[in-house]
C-alpha atoms as a PDB file:
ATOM      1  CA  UNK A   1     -57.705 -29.933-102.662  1.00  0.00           C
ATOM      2  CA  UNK A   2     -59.210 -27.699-105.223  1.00  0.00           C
ATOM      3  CA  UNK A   3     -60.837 -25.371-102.582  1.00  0.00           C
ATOM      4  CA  UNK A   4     -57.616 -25.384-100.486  1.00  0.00           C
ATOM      5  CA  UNK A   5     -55.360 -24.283-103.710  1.00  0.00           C
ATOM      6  CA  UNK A   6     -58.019 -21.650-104.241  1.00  0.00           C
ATOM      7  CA  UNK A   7     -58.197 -20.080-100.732  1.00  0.00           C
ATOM      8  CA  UNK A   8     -54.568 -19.869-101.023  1.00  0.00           C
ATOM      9  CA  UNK A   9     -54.529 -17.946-104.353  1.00  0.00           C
ATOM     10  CA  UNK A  10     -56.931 -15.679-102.931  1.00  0.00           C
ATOM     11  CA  UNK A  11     -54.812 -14.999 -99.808  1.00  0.00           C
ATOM     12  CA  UNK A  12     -51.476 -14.648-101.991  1.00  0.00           C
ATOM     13  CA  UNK A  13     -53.873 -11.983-104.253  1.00  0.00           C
ATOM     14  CA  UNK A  14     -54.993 -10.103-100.500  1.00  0.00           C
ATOM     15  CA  UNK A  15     -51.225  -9.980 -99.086  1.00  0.00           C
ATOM     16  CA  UNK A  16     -50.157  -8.406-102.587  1.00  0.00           C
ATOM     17  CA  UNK A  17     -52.635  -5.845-102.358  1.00  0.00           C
ATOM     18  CA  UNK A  18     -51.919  -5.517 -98.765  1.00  0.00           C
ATOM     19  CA  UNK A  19     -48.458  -4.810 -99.698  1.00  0.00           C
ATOM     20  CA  UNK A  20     -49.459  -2.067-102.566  1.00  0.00           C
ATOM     21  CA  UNK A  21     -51.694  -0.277 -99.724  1.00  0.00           C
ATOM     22  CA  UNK A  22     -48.416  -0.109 -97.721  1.00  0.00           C
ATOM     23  CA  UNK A  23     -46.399   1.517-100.137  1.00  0.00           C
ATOM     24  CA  UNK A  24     -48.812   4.057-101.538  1.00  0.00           C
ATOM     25  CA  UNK A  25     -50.254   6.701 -99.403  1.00  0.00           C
ATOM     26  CA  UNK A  26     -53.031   7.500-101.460  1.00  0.00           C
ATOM     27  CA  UNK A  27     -55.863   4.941-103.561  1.00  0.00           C
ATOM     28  CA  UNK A  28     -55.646   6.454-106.909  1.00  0.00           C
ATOM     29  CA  UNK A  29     -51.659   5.635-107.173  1.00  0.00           C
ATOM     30  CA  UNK A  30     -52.241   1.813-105.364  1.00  0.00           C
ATOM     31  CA  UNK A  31     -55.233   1.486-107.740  1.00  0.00           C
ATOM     32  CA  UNK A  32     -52.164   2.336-110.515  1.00  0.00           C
ATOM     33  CA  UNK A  33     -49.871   0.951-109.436  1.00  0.00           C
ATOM     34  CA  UNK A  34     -52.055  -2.365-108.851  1.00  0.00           C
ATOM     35  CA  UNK A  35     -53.263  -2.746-112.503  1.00  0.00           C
ATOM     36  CA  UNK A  36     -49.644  -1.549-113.610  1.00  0.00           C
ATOM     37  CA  UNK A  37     -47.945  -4.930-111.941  1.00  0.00           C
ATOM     38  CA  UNK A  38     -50.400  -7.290-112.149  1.00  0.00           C
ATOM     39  CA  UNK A  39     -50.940  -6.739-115.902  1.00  0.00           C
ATOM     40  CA  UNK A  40     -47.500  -7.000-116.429  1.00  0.00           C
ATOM     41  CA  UNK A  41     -47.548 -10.379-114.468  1.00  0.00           C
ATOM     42  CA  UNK A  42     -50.177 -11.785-116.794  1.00  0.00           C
ATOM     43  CA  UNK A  43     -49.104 -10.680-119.902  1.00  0.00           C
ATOM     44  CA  UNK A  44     -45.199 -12.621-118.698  1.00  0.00           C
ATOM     45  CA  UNK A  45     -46.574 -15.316-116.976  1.00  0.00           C
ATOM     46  CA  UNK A  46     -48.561 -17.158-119.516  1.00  0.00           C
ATOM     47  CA  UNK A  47     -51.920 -16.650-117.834  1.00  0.00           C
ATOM     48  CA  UNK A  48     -53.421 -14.656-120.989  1.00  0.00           C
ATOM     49  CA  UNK A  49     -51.366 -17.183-123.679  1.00  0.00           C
ATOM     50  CA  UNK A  50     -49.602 -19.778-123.755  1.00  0.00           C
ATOM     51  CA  UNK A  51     -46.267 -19.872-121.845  1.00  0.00           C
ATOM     52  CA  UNK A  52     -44.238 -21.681-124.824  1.00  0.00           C
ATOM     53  CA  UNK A  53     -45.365 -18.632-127.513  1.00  0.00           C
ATOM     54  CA  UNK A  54     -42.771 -16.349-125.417  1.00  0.00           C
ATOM     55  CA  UNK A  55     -39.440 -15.595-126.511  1.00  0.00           C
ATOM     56  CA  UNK A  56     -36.829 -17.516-125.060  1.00  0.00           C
ATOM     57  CA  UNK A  57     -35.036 -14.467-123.265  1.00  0.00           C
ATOM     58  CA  UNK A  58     -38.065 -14.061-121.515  1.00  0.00           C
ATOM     59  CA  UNK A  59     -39.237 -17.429-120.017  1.00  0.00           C
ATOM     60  CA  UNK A  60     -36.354 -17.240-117.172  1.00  0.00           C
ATOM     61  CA  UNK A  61     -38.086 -14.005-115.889  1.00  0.00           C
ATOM     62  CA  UNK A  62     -41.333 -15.851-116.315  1.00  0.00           C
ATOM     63  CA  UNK A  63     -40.927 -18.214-113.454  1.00  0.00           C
ATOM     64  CA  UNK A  64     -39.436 -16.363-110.804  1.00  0.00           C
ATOM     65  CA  UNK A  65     -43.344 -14.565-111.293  1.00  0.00           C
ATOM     66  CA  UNK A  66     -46.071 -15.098-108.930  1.00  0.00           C
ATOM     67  CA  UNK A  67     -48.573 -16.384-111.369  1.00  0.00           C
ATOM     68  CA  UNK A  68     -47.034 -18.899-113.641  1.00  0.00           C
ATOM     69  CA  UNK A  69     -46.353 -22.203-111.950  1.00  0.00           C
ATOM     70  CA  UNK A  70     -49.857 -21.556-109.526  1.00  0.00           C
ATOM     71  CA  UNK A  71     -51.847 -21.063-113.259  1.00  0.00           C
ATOM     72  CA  UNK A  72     -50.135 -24.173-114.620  1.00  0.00           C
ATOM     73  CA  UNK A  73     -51.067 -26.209-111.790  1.00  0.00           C
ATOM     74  CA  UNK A  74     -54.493 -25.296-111.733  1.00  0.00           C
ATOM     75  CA  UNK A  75     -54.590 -25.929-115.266  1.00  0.00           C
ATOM     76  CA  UNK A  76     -53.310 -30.085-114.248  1.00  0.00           C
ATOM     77  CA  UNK A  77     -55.638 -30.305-111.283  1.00  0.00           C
ATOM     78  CA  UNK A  78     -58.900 -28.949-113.433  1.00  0.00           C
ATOM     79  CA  UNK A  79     -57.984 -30.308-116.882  1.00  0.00           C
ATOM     80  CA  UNK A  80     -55.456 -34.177-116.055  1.00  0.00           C
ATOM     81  CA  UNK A  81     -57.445 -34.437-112.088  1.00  0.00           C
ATOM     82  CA  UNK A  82     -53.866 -34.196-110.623  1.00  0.00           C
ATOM     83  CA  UNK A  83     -53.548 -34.146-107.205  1.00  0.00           C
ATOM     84  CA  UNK A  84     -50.938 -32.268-104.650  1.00  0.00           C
ATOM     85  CA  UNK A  85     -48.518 -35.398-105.071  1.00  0.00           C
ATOM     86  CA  UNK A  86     -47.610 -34.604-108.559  1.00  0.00           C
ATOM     87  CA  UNK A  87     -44.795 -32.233-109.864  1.00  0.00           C
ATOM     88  CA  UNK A  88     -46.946 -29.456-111.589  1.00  0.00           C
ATOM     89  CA  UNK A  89     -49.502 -28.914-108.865  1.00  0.00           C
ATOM     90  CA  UNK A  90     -46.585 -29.293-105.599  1.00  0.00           C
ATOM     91  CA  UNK A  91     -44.255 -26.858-107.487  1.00  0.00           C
ATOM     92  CA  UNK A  92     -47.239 -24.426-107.931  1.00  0.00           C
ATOM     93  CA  UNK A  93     -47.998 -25.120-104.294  1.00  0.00           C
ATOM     94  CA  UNK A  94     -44.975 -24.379-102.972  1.00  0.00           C
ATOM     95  CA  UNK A  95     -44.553 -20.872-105.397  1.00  0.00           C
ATOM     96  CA  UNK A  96     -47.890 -19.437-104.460  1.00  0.00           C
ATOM     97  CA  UNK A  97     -46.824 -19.839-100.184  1.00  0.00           C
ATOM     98  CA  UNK A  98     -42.983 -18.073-100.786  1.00  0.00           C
ATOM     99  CA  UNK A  99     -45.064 -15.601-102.790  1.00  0.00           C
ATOM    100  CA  UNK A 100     -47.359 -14.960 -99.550  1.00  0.00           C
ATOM    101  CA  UNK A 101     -44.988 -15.301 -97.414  1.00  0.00           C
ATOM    102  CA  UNK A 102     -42.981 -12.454 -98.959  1.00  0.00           C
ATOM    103  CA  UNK A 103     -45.812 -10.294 -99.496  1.00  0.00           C
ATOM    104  CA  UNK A 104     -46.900 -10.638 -96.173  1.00  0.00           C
ATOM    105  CA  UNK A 105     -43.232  -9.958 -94.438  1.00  0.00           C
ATOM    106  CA  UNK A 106     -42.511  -7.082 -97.351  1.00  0.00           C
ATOM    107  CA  UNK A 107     -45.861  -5.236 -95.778  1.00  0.00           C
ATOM    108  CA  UNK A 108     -45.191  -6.085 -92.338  1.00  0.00           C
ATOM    109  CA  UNK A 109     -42.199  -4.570 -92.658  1.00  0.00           C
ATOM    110  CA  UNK A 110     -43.077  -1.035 -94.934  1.00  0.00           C
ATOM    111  CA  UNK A 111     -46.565  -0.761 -92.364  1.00  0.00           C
ATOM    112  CA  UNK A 112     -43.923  -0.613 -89.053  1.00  0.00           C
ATOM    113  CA  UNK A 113     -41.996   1.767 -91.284  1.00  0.00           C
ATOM    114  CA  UNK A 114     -44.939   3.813 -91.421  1.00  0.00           C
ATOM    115  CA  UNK A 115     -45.824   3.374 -87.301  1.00  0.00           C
ATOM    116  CA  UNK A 116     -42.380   4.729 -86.655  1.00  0.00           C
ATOM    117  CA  UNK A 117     -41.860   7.474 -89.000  1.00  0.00           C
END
């Protein structure tokens, strides 16, 4: 279960950069514009604190992010043993696929931009 939430955190993490390579033509500005967002993410999502220590106007923008329900729910299956049939570790689950998914479509999409133009 462990392995399987893992694999998928590390494909969600290759589609995002996968989108980032679509967008920017050259390495220098994807290698920017990489650290630029996924600091951001970290520093919002709870990953470097903890989630309750952020002000209340920004925990709503907090959970739409990529990284905060997937961190709590590793965080239940490593620290409580939870397995995929509880609440924290499904609804990080579920949030790390929609993430791929998106990522994937949103470079699909700007790559047969790229083809055709």
């Amino acid at each position: 279960m462990f392995t399987l939430y893992i694999l998928l955190l590390l494909f969600q993490g290759l589609t995002h950069g996968m989108l980032i390579s679509s967008i920017c033509p050259q390495i220098f500005s994807a290698a920017l514009l990489s650290n630029g967002i996924l600091l951001a993410i970290f520093i919002i999502s709870g990953v470097l604190w903890p989630f309750d220590s952020l002000p209340f106007w920004v925990r709503p923008i907090s959970y739409i992010q990529p990284t905060t329900l997937p961190a709590e729910s590793i965080r239940s299956i490593l620290s409580r043993g939870l397995t995929i049939t509880h609440h924290p570790v499904f609804s990080g689950f579920i949030v790390s696929v929609i993430w791929t998914v998106i990522f994937l479509v949103a470079s699909i999409i700007y790559f047969k931009r790229i083809i055709h133009s």
